[in-house]
N, C-alpha and C. Protein backbone atom coordinates (compact mmCIF):
# COMPACT_ATOMS: atom_id res chain seq x y z
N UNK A 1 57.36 -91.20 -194.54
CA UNK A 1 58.70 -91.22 -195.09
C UNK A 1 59.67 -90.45 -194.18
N UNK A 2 59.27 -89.23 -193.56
CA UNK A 2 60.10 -88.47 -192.65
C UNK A 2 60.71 -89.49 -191.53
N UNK A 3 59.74 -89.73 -190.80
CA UNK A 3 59.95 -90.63 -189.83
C UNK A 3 60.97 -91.94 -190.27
N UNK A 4 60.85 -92.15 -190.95
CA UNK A 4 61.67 -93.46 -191.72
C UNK A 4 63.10 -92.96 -191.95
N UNK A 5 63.26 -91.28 -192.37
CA UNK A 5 64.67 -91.00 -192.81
C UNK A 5 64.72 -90.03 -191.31
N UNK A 6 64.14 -90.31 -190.07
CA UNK A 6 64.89 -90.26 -188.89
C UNK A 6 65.19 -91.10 -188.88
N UNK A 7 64.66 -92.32 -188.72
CA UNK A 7 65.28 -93.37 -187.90
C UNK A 7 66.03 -94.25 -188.71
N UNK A 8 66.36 -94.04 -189.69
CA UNK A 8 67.57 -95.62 -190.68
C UNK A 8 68.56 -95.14 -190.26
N UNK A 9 69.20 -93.45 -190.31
CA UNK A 9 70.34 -93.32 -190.00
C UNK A 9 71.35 -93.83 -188.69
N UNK A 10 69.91 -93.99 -187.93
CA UNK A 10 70.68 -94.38 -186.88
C UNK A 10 71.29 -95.82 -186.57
N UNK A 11 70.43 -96.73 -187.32
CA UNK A 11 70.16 -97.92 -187.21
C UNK A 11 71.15 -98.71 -188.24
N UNK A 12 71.28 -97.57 -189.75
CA UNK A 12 72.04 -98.47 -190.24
C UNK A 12 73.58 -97.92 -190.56
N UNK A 13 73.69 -96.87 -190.20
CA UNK A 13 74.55 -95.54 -190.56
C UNK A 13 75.34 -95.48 -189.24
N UNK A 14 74.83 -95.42 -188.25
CA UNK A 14 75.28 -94.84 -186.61
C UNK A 14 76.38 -94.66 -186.40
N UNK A 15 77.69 -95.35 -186.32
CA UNK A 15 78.62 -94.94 -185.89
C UNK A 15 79.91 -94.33 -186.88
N UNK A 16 79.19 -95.25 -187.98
CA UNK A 16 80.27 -95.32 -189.15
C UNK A 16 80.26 -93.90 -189.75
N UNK A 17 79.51 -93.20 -189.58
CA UNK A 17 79.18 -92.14 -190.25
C UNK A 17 78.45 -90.67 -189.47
N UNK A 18 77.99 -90.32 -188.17
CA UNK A 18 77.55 -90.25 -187.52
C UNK A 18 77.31 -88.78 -187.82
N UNK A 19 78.09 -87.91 -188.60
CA UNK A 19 78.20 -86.65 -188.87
C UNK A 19 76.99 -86.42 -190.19
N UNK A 20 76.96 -87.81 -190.99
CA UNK A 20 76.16 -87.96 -191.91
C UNK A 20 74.48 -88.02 -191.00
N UNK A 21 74.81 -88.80 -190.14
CA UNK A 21 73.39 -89.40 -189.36
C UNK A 21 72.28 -88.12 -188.96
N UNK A 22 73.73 -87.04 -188.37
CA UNK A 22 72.93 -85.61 -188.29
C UNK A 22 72.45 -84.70 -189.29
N UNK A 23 73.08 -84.94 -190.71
CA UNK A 23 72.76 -84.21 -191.94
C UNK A 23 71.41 -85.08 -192.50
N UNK A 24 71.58 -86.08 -192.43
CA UNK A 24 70.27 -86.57 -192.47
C UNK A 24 68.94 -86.65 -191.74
N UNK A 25 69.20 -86.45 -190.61
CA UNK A 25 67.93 -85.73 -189.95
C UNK A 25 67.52 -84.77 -189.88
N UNK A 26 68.66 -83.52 -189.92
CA UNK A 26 67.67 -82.07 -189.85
C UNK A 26 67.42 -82.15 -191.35
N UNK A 27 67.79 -82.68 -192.88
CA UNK A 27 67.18 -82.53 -193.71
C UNK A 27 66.04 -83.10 -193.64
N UNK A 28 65.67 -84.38 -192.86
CA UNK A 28 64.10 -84.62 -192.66
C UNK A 28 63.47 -83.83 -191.85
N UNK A 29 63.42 -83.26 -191.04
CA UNK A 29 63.16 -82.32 -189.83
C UNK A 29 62.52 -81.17 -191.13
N UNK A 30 63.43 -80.75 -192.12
CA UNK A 30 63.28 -79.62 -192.89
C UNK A 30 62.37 -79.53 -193.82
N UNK A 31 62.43 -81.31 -194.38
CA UNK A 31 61.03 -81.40 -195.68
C UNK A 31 60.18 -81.28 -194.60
N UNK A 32 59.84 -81.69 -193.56
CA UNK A 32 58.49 -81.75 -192.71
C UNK A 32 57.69 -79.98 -192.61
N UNK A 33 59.16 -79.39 -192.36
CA UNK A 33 58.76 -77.83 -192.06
C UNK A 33 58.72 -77.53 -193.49
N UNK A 34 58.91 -78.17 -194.46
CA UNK A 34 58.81 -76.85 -195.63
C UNK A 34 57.52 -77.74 -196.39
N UNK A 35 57.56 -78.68 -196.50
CA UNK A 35 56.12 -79.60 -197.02
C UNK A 35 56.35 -79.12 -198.24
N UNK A 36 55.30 -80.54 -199.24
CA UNK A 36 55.34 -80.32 -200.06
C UNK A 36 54.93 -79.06 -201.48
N UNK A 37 55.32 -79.49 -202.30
CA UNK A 37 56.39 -80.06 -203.49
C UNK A 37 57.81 -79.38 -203.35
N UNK A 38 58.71 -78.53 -202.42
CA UNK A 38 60.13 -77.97 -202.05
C UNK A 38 60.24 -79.37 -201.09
N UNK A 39 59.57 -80.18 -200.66
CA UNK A 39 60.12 -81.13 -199.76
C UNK A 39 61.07 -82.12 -200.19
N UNK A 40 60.67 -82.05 -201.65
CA UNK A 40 61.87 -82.91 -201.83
C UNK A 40 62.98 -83.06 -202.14
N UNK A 41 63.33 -81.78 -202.15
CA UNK A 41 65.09 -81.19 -201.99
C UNK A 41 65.84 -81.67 -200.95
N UNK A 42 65.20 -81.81 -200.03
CA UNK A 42 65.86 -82.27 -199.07
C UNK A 42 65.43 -83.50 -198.40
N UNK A 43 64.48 -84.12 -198.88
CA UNK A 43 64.05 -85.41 -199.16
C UNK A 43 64.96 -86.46 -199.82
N UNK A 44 65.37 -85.59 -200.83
CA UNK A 44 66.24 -86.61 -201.96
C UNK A 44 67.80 -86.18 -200.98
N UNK A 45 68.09 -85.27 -200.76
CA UNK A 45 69.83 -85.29 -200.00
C UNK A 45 69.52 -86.07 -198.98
N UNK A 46 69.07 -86.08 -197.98
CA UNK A 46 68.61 -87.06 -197.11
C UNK A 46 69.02 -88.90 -197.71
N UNK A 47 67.89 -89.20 -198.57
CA UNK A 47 68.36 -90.58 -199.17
C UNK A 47 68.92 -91.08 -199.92
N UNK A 48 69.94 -89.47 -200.32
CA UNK A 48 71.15 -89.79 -201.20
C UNK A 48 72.29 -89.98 -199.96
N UNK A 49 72.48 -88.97 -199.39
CA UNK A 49 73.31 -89.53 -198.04
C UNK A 49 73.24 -90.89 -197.52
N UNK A 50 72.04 -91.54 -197.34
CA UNK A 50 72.17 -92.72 -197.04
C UNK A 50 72.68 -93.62 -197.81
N UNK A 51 71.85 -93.47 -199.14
CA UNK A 51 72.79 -94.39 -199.83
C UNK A 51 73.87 -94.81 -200.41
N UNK A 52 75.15 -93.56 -200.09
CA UNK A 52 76.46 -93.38 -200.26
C UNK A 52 77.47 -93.53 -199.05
N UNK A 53 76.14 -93.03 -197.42
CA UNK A 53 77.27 -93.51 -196.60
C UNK A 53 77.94 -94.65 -196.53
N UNK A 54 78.96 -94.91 -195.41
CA UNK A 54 79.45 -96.02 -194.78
C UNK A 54 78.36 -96.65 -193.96
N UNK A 55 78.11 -98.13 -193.73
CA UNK A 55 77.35 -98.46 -192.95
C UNK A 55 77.56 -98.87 -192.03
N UNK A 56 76.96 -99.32 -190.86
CA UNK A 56 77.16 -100.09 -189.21
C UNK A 56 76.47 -100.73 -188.60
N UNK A 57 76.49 -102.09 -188.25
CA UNK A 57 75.37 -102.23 -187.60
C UNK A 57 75.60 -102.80 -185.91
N UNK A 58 76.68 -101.46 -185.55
CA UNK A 58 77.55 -102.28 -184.25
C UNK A 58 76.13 -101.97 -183.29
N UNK A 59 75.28 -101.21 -183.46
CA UNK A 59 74.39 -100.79 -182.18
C UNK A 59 73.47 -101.65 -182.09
N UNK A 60 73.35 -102.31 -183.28
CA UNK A 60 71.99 -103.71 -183.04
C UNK A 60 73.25 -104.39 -182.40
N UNK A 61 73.85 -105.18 -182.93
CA UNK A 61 74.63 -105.80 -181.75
C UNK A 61 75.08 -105.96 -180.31
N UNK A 62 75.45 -104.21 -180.65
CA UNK A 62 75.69 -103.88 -178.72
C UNK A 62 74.47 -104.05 -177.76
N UNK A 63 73.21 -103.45 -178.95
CA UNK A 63 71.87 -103.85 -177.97
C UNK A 63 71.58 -104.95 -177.60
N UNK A 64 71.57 -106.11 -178.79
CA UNK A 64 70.83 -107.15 -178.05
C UNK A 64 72.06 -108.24 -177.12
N UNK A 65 73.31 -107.98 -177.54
CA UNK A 65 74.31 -108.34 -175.89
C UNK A 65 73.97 -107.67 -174.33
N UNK A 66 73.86 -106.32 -174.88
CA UNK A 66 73.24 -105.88 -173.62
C UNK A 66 71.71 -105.98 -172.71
N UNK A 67 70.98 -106.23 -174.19
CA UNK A 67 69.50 -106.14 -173.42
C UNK A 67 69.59 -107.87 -172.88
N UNK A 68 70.58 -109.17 -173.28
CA UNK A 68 70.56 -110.67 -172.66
C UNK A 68 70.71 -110.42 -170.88
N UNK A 69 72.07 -109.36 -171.25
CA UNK A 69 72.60 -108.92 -169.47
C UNK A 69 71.71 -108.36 -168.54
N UNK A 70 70.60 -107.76 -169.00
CA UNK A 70 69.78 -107.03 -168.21
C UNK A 70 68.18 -107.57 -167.92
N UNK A 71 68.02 -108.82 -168.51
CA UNK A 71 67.25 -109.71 -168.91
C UNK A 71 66.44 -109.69 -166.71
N UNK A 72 68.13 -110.16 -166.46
CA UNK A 72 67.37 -110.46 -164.46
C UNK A 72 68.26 -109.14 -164.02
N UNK A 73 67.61 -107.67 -163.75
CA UNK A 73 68.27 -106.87 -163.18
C UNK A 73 69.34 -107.09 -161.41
N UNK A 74 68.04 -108.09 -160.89
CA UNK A 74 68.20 -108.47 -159.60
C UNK A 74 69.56 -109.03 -159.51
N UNK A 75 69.92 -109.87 -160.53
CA UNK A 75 71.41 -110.46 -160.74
C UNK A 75 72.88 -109.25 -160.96
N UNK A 76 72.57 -107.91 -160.98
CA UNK A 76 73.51 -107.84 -161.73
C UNK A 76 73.34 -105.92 -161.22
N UNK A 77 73.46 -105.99 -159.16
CA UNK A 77 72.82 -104.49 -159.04
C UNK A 77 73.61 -103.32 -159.36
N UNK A 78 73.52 -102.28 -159.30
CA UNK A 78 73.77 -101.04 -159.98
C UNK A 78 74.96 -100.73 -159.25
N UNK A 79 76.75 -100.40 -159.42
CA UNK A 79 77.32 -100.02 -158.53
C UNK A 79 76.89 -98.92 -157.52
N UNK A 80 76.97 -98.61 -156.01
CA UNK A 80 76.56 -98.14 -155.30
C UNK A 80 77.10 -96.61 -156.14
N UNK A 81 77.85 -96.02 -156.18
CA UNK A 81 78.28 -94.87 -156.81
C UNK A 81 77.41 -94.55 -157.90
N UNK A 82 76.67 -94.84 -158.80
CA UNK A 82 75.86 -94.65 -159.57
C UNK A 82 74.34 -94.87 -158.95
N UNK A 83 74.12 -94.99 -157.92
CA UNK A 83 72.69 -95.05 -157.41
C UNK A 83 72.30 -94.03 -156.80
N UNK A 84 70.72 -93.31 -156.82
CA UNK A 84 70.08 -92.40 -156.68
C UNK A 84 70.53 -91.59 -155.11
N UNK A 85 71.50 -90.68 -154.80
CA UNK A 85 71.82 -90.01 -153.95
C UNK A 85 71.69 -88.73 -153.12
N UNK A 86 69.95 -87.77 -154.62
CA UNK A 86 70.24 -86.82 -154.07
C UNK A 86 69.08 -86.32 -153.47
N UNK A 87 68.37 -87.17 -152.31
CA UNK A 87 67.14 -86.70 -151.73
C UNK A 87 68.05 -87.51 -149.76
N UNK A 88 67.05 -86.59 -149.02
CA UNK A 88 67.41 -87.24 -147.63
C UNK A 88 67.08 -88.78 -147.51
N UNK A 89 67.22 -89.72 -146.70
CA UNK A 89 67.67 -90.61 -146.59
C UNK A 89 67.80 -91.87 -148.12
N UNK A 90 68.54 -91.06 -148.93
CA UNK A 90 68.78 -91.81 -149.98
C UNK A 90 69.35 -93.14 -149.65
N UNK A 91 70.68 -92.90 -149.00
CA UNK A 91 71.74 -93.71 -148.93
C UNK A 91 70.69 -95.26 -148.48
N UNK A 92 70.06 -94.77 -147.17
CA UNK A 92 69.51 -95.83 -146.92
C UNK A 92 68.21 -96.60 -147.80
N UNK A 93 67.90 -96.01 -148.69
CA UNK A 93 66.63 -96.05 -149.48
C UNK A 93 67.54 -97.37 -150.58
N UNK A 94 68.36 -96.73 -151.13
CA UNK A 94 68.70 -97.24 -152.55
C UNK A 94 70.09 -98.05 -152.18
N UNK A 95 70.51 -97.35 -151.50
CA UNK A 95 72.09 -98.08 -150.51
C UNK A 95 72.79 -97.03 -151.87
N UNK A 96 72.83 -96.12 -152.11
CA UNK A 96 74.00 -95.29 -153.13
C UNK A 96 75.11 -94.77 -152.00
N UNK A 97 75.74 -94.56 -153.11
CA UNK A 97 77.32 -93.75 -152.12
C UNK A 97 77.95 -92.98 -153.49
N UNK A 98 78.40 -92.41 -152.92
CA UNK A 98 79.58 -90.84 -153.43
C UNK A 98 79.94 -91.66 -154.71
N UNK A 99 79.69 -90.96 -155.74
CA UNK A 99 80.81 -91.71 -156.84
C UNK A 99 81.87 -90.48 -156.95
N UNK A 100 82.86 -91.51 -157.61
CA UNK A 100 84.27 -90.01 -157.77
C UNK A 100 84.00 -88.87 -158.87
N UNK A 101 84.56 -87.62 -158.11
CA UNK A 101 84.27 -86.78 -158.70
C UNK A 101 85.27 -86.71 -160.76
N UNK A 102 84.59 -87.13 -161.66
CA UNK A 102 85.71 -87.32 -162.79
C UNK A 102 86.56 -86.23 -163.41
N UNK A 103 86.11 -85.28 -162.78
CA UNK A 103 86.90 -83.52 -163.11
C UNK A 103 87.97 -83.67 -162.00
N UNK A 104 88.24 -84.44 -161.04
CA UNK A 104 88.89 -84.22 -160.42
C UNK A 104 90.15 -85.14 -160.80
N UNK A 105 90.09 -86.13 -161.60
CA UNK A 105 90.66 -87.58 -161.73
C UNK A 105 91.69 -87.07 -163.29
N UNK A 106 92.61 -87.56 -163.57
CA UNK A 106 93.60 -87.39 -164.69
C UNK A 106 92.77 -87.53 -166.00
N UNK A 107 92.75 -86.70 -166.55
CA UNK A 107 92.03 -87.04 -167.80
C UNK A 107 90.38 -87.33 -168.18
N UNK A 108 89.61 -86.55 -166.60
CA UNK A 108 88.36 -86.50 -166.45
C UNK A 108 87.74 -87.51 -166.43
N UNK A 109 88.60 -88.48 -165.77
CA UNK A 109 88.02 -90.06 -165.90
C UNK A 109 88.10 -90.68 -164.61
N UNK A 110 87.16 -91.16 -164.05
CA UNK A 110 87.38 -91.70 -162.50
C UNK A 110 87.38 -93.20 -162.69
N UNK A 111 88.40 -93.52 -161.98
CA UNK A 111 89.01 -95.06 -162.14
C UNK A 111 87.71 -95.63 -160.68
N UNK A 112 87.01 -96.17 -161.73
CA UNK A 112 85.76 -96.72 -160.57
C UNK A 112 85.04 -97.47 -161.81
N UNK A 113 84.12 -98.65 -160.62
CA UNK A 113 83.17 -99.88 -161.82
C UNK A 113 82.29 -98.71 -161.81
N UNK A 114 81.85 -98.96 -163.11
CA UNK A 114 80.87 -98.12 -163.58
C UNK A 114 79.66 -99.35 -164.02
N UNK A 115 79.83 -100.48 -164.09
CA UNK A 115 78.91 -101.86 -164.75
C UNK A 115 78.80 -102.64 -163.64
N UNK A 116 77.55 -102.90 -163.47
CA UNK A 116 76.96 -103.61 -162.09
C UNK A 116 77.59 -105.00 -162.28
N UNK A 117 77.42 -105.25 -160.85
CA UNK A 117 78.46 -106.53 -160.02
C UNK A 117 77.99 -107.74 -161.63
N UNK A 118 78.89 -108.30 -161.77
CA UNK A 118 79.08 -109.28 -162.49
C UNK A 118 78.73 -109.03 -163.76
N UNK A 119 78.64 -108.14 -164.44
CA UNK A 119 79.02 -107.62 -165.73
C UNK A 119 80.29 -106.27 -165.98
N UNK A 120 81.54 -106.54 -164.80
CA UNK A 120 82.80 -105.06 -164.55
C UNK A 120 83.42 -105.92 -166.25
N UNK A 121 83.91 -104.92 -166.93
CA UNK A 121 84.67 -106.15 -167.68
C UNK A 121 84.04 -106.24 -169.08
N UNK A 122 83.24 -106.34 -168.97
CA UNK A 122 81.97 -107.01 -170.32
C UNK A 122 82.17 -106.26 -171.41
N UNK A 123 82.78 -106.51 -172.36
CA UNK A 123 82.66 -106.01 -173.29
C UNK A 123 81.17 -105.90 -174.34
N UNK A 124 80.53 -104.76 -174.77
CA UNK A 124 79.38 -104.49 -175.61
C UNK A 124 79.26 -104.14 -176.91
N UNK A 125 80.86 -103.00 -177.31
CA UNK A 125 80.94 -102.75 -178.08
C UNK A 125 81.75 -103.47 -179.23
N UNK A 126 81.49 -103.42 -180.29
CA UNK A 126 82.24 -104.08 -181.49
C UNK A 126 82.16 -103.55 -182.82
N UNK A 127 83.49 -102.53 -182.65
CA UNK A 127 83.41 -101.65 -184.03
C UNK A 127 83.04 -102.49 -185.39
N UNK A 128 82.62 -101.81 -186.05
CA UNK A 128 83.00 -102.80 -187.66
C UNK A 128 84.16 -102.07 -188.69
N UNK A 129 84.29 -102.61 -189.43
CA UNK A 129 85.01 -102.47 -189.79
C UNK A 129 85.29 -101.23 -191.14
N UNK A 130 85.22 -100.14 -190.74
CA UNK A 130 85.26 -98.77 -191.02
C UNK A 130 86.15 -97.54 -190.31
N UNK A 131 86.51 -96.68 -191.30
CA UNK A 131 87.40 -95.49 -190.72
C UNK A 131 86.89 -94.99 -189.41
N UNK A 132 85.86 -94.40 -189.41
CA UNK A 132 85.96 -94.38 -187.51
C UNK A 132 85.09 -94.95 -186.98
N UNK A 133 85.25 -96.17 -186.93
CA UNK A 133 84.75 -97.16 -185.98
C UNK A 133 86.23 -97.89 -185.18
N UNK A 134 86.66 -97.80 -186.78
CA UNK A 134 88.46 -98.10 -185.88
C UNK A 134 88.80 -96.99 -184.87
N UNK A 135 88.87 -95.81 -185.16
CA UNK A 135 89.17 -94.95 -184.32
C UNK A 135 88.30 -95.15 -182.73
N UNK A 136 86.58 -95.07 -183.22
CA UNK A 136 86.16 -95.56 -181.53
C UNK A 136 86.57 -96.85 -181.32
N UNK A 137 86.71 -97.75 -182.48
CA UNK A 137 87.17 -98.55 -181.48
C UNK A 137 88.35 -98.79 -180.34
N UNK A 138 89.45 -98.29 -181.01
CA UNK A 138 90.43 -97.87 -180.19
C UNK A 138 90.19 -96.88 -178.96
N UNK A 139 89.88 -96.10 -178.98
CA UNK A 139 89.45 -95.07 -177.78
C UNK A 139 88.38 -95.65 -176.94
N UNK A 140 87.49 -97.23 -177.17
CA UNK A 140 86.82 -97.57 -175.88
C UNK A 140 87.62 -98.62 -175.44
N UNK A 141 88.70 -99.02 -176.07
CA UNK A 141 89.80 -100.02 -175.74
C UNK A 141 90.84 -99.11 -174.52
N UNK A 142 90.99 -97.91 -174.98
CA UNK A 142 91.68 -97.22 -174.24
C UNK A 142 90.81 -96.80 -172.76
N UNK A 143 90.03 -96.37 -173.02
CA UNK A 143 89.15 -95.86 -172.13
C UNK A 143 88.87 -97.16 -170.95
N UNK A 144 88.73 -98.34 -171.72
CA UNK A 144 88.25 -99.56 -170.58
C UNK A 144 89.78 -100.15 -169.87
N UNK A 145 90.91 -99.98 -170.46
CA UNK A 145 92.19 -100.13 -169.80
C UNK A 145 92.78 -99.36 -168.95
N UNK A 146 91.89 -98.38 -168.79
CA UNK A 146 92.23 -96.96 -168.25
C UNK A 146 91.55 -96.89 -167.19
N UNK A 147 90.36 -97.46 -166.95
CA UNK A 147 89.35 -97.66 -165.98
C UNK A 147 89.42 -98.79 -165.15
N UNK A 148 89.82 -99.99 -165.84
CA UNK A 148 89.40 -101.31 -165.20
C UNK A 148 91.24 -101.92 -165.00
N UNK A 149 92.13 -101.18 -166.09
CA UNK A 149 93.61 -101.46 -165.74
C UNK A 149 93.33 -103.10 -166.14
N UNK A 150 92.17 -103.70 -167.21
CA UNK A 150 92.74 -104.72 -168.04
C UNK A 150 91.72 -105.02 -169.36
N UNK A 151 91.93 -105.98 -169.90
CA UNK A 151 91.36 -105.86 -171.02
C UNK A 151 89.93 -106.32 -170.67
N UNK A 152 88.85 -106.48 -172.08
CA UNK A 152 88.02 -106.94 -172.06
C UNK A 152 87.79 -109.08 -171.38
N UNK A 153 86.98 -108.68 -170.84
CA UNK A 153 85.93 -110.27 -170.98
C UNK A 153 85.52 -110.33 -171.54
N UNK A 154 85.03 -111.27 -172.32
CA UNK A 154 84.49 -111.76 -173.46
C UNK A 154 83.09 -112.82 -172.92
């Protein structure tokens, strides 16, 4: 049962609620350490939280769009700035190069592809339709106009 009220929160709870997702795990974390018969004090807040949060199920979604894209890695290589740079002859090993430093960039954000050649663009995420999912959703709308200077591909 512990194991079960780790992992729903994430799966069905995740974004919509995410503050909940953490109250619900260290209360499972807690029946485990306190065992039974006090376990279920926090057994029962645990799957009362769940069953009152908001729900989401944008991360199964985002996963299996993303896991189609990654299906032929060979199609689709890693921007050089994000590839393994910090042993001697890296560069030539992996072909990486310098990515920008993002502390240095307006708003700690370095205007660079961060999504390998032929997925720049791709949209993954897709809020649902909840109080802050609207909010992330807006802020990865912002964040990808801010980076790429246009909207999503679809």
């Amino acid at each position: 049962m512990v194991r079960r009220l780790r992992e729903i929160p994430y799966t069905y709870i995740g974004l919509a609620n995410p503050e909940q997702v953490t109250q619900i795990v260290v209360a499972a974390n807690q029946a485990e350490k306190i065992g039974m018969p006090k376990a279920k004090y926090p057994l029962m807040f645990a799957t009362m939280l769940m069953c009152i949060s908001p729900k989401s199920g944008s991360f199964d979604q985002s996963w299996e769009k993303l896991d189609q894209d990654t299906q032929n890695p060979s199609q689709h290589p890693m921007p050089r700035g994000l590839r393994d740079m910090h042993y001697k002859h890296s560069e030539e090993i992996t072909g990486g190069g310098l990515i920008d430093n993002p502390f240095q960039m307006p708003h700690q954000i370095a205007q660079q592809n961060y999504m390998p050649k032929g997925l720049a663009g791709r949209r993954y995420y897709y809020p649902k339709d909840n109080e802050n999912e609207r909010k992330l959703g807006a802020q990865y709308l912002k964040l990808h106009r801010f980076i790429y200077n246009e909207d999503y591909h679809e």
